[in-house]
N, C-alpha and C. Protein backbone atom coordinates (compact mmCIF):
# COMPACT_ATOMS: atom_id res chain seq x y z
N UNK A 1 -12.40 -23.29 3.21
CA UNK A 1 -11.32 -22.37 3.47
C UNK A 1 -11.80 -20.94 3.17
N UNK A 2 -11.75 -19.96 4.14
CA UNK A 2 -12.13 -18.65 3.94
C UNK A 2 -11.13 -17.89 2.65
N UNK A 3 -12.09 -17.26 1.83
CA UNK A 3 -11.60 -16.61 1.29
C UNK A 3 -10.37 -15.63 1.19
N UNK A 4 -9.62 -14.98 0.64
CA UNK A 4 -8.46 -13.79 0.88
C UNK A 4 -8.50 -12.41 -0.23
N UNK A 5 -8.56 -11.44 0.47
CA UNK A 5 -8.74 -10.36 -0.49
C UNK A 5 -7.24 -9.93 -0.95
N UNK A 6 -6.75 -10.44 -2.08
CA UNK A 6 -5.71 -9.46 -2.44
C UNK A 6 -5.99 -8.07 -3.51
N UNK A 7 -4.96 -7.00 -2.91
CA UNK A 7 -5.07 -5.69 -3.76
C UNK A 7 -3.89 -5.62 -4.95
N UNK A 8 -3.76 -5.71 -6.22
CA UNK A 8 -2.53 -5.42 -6.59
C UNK A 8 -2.31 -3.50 -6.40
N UNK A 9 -1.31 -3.04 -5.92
CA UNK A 9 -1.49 -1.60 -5.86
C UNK A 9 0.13 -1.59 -5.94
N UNK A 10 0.41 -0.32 -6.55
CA UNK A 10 1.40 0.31 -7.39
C UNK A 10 2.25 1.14 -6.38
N UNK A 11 3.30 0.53 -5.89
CA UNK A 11 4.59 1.66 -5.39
C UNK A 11 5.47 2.70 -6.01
N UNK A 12 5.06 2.61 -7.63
CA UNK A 12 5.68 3.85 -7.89
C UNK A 12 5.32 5.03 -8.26
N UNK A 13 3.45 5.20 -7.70
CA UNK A 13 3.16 6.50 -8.02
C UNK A 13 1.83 6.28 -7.04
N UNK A 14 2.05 5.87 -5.56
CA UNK A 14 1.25 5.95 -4.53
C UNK A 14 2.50 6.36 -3.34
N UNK A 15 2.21 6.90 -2.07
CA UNK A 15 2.76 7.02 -1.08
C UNK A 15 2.70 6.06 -0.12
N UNK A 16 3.77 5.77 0.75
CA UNK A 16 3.65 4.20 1.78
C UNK A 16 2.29 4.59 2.68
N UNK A 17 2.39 6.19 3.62
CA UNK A 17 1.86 6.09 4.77
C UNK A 17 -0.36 5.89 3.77
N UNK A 18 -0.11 6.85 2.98
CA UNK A 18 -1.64 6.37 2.70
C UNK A 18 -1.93 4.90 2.14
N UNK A 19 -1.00 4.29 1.32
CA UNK A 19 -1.80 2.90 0.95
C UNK A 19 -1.41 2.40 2.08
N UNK A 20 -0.09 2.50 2.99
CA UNK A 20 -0.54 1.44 4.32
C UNK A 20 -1.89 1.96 4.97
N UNK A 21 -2.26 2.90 5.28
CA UNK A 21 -3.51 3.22 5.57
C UNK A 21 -4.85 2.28 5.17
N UNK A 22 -4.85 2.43 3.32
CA UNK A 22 -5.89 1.70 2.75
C UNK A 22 -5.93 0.51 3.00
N UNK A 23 -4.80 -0.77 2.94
CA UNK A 23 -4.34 -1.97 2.81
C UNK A 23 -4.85 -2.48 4.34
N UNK A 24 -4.67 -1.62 5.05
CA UNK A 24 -5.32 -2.01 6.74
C UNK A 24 -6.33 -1.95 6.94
N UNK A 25 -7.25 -0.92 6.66
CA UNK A 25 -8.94 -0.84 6.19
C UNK A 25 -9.32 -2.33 5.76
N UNK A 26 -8.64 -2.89 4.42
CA UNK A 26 -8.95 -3.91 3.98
C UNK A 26 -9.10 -5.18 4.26
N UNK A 27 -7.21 -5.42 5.23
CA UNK A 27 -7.78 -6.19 6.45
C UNK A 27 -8.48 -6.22 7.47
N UNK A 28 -8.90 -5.24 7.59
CA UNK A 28 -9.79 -5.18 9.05
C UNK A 28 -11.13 -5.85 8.23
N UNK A 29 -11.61 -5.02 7.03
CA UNK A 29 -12.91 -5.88 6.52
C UNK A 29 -12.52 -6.85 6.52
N UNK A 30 -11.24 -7.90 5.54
CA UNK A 30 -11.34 -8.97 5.74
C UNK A 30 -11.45 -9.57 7.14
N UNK A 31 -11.09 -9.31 8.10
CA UNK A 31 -11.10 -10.24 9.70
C UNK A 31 -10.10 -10.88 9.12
N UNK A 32 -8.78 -9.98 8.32
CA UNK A 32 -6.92 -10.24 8.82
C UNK A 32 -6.98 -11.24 7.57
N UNK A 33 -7.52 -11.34 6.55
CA UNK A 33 -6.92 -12.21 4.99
C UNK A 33 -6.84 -11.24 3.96
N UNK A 34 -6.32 -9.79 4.38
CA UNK A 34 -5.74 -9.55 3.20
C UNK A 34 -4.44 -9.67 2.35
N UNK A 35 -3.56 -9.65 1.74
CA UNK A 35 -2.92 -9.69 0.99
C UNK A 35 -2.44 -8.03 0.08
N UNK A 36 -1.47 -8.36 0.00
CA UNK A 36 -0.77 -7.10 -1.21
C UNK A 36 0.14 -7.68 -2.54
N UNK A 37 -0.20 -7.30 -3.80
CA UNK A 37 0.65 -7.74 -4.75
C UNK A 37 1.40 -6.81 -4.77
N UNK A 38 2.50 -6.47 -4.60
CA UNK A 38 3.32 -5.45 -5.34
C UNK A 38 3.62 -5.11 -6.52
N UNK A 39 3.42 -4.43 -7.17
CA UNK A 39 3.91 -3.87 -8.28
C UNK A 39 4.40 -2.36 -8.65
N UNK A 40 5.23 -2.34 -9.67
CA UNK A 40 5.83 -1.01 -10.23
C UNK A 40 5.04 -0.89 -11.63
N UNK A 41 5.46 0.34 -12.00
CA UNK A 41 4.96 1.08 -13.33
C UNK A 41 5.89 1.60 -14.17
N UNK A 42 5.76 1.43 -14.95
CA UNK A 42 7.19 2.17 -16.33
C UNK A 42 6.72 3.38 -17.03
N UNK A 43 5.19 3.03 -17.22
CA UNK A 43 4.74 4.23 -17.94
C UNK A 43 4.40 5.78 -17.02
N UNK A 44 5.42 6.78 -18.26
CA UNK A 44 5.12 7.88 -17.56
C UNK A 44 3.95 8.31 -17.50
N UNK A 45 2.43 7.89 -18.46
CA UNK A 45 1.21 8.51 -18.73
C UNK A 45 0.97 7.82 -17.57
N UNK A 46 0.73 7.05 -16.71
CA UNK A 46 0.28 6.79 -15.34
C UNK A 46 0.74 7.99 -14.09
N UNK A 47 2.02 7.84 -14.25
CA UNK A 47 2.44 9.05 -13.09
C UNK A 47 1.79 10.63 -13.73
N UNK A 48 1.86 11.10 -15.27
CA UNK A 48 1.28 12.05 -14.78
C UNK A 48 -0.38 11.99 -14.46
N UNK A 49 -0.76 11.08 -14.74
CA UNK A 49 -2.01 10.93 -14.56
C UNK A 49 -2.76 10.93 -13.08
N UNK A 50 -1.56 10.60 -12.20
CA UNK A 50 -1.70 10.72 -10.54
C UNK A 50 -1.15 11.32 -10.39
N UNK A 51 -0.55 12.45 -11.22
CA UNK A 51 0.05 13.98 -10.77
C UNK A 51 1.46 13.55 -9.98
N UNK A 52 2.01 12.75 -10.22
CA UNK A 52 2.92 11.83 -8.86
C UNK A 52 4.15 12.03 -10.04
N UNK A 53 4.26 12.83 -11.02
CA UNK A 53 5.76 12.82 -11.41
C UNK A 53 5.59 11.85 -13.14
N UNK A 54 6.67 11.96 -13.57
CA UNK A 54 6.87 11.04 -14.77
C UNK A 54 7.39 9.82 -14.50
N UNK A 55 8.40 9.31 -15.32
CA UNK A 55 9.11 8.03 -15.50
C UNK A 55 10.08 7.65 -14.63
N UNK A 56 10.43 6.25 -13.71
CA UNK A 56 11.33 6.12 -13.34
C UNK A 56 11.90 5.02 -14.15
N UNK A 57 13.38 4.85 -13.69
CA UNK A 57 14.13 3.89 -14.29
C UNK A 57 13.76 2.36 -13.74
N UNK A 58 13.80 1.48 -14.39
CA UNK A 58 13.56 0.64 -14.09
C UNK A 58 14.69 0.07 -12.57
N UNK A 59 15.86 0.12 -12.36
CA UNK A 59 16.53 0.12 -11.56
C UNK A 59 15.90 0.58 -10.29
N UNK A 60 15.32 1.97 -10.39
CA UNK A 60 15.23 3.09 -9.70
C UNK A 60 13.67 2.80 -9.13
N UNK A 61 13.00 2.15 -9.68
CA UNK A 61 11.98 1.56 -9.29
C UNK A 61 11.44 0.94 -8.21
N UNK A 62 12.22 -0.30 -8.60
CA UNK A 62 12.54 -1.62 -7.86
C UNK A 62 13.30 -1.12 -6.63
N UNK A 63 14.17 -0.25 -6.71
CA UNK A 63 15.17 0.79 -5.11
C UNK A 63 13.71 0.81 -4.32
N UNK A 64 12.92 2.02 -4.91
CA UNK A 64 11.56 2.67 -4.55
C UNK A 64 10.70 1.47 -3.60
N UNK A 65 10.27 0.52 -4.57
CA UNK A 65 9.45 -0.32 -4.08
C UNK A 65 9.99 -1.13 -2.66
N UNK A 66 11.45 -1.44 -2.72
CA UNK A 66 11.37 -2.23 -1.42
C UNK A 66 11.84 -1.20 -0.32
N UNK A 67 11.77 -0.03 -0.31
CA UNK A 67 11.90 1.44 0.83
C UNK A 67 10.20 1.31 0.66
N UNK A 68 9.38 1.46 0.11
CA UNK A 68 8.28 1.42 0.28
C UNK A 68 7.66 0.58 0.92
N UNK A 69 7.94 -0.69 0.58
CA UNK A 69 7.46 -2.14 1.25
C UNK A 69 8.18 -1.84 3.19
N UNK A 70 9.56 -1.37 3.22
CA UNK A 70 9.68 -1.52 4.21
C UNK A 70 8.87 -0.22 5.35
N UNK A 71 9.10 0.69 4.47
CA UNK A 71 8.42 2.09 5.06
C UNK A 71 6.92 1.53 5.55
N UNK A 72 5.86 0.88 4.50
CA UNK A 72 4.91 0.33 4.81
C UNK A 72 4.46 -0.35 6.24
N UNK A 73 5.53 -1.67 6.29
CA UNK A 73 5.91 -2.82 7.48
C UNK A 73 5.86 -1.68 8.98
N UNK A 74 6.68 -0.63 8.73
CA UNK A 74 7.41 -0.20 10.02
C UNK A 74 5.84 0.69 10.09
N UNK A 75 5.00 1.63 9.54
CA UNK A 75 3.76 1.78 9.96
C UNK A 75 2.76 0.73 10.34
N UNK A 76 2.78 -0.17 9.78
CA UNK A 76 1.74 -0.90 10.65
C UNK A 76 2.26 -2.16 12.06
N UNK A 77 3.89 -1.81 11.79
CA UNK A 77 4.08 -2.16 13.09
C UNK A 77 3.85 -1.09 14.26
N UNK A 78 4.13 0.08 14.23
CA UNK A 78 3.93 1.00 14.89
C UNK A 78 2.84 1.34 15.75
N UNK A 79 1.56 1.17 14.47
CA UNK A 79 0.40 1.34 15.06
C UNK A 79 -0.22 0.79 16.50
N UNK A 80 -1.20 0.95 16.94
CA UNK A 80 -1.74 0.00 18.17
C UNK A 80 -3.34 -0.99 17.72
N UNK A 81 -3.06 -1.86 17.89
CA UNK A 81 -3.83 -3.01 17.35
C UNK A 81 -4.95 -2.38 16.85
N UNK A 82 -5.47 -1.92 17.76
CA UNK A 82 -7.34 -1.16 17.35
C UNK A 82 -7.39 0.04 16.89
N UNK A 83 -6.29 0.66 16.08
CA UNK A 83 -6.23 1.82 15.86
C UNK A 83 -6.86 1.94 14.88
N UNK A 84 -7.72 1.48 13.94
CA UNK A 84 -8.29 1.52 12.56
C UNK A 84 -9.55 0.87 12.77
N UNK A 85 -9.82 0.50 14.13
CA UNK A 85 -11.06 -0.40 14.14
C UNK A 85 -11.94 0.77 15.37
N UNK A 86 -11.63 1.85 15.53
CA UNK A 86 -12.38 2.74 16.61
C UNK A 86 -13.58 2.62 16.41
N UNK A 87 -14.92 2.68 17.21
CA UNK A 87 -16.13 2.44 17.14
C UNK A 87 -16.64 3.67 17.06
N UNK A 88 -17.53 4.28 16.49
CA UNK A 88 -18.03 5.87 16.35
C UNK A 88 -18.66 6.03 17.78
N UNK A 89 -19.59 5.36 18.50
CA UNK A 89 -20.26 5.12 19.42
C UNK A 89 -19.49 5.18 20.52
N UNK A 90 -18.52 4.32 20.64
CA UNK A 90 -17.51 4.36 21.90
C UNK A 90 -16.75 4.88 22.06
């Protein structure tokens, strides 16, 4: 059974359109077995640490993360299949 790359990566102090960006890179290396863990953050020393703000509420979080998850979905539905796989050459 082929392997699967999962990323755990953080929705409350990353933006949808760049980690959907990264997360697609990843599948494309994999040849389409990647995976995403979702997770949130409580601590404010993380957000200022990515300059991305302080503390959210835990409530306020979890809001965040699934507008994120969906914001995510609707970019890489959008895209066009080979849009991340362009050849430098061609």
């Amino acid at each position: 059974m082929p392997s699967q790359l999962v990323a755990t990566q953080n929705t409350t102090y990353n933006y949808p359109a760049d980690l959907a960006r990264r997360l697609a890179g990843l599948d494309l290396l994999s040849e389409g077995r990647a995976g995403w863990n979702v997770v949130t953050t409580d601590n404010a020393w993380t957000g200022a640490n990515l300059r991305r703000g302080g503390w959210l509420e835990h409530e306020r979080r979890y809001e965040r993360a699934g507008q994120f998850v969906e914001a995510a979905k609707e970019l890489w539905s959008s895209w066009a299949p080979d849009a991340a796989a362009r050849h430098r050459t061609r």
